[in-house]
C-alpha atoms as a PDB file:
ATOM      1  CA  UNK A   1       7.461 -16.560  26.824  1.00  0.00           C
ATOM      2  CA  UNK A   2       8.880 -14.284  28.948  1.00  0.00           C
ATOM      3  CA  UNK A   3       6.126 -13.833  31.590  1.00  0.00           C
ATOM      4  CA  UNK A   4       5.750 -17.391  31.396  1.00  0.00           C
ATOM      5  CA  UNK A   5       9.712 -17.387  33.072  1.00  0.00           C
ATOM      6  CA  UNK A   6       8.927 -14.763  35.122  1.00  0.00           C
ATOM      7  CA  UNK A   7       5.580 -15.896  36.956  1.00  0.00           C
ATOM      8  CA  UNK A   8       7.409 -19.357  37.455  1.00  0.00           C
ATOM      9  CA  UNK A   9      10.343 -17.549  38.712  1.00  0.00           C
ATOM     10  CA  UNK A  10       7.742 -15.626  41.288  1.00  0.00           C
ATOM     11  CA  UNK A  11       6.391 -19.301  42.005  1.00  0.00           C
ATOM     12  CA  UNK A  12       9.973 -20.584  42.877  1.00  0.00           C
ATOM     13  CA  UNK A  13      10.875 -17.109  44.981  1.00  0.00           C
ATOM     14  CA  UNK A  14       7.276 -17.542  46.842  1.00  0.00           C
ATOM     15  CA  UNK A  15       7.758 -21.531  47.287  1.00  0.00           C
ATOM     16  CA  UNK A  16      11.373 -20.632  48.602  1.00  0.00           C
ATOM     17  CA  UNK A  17      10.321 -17.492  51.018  1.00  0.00           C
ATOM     18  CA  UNK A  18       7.714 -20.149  52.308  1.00  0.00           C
ATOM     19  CA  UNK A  19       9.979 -22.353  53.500  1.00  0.00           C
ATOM     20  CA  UNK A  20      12.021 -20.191  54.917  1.00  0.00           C
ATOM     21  CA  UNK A  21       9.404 -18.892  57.149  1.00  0.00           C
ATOM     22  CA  UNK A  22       8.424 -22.852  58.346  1.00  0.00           C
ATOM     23  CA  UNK A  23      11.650 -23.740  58.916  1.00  0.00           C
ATOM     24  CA  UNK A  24      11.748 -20.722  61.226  1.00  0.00           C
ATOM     25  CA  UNK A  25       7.934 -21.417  62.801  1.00  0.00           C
ATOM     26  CA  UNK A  26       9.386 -25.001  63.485  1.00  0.00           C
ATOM     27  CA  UNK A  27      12.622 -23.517  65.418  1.00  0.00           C
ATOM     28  CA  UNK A  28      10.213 -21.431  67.699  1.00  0.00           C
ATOM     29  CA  UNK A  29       7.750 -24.495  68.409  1.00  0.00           C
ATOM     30  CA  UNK A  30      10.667 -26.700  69.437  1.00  0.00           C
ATOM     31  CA  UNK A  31      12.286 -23.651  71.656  1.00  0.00           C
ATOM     32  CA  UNK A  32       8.947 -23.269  73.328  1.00  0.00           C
ATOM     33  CA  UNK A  33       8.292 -26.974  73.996  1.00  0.00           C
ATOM     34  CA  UNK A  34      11.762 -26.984  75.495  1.00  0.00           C
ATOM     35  CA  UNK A  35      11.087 -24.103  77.738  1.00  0.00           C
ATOM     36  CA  UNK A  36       7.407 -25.995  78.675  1.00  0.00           C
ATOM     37  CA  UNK A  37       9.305 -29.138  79.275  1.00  0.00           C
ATOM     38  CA  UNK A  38      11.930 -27.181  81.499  1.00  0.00           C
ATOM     39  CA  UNK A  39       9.415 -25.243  83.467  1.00  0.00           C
ATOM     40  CA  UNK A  40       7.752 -28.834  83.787  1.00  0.00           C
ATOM     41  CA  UNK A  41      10.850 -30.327  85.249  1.00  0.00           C
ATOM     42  CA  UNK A  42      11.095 -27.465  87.999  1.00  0.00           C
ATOM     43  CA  UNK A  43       7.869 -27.715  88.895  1.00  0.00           C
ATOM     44  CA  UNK A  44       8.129 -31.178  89.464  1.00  0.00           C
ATOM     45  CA  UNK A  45      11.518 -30.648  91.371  1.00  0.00           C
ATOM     46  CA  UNK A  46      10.048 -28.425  93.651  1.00  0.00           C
ATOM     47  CA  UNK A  47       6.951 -30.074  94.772  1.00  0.00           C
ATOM     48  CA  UNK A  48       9.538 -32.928  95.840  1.00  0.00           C
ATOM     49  CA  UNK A  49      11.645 -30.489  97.599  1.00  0.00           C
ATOM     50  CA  UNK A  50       7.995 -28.957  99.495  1.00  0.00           C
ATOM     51  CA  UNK A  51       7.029 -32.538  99.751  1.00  0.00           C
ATOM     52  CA  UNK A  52      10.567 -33.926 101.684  1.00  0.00           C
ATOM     53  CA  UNK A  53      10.502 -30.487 103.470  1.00  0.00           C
ATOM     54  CA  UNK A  54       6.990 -31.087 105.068  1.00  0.00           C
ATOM     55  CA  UNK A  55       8.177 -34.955 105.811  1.00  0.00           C
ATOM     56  CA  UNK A  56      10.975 -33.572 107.645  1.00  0.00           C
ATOM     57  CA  UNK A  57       8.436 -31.238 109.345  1.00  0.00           C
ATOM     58  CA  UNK A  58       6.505 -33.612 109.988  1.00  0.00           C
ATOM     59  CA  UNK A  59       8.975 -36.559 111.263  1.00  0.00           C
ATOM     60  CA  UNK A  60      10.216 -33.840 113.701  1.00  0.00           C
ATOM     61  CA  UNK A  61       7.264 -33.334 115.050  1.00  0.00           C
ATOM     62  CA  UNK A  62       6.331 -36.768 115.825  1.00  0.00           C
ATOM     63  CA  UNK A  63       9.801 -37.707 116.889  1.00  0.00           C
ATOM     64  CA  UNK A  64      11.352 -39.561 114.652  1.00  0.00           C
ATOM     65  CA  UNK A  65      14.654 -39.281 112.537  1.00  0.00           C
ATOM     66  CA  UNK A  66      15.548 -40.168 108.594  1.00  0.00           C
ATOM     67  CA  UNK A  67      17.200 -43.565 107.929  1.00  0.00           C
ATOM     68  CA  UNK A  68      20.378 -42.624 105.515  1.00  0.00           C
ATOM     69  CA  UNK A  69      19.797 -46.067 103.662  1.00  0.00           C
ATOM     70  CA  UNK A  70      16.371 -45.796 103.439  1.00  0.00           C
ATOM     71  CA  UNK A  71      15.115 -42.516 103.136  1.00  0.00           C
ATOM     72  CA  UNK A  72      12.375 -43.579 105.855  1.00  0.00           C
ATOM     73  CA  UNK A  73      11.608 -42.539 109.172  1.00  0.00           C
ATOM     74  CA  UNK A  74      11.933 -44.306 112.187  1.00  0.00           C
ATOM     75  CA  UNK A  75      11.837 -43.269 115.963  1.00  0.00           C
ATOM     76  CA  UNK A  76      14.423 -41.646 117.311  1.00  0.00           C
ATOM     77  CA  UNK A  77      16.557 -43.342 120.106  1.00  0.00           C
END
């Protein structure tokens, strides 16, 4: 009777410890899609900033000058 009680108690410590540890595998997965999705965003963000960089680049080169209520280029006058 007794070992009976103590090999469920070992089930309940081992069922318990078990959890523990997912709930604590789950908290790393979400911190590291978080940190994915982050370095996501700036990668994003800085191909736009390279990509309005080489517009402006390339507008001046060709002349022409940003339109404030566009965003597009037009010549200059």
């Amino acid at each position: 009777m007794i070992a009976k009680l103590m090999v469920m108690l070992a089930a309940l410590a081992a069922l318990w410890i078990i959890s523990k540890l997912l709930v604590k595998i789950r908290a790393q997965g979400s911190e590291l899609n978080r940190r994915r999705e982050a370095e996501v965003l700036q990668r994003q963000a800085e191909a736009i900033r390279e990509d309005r960089a080489r517009a402006e680049r390339e507008a001046d080169i060709i002349d022409l000058e940003e339109d404030p209520e566009t965003g597009d280029f037009r010549e200059r006058r």
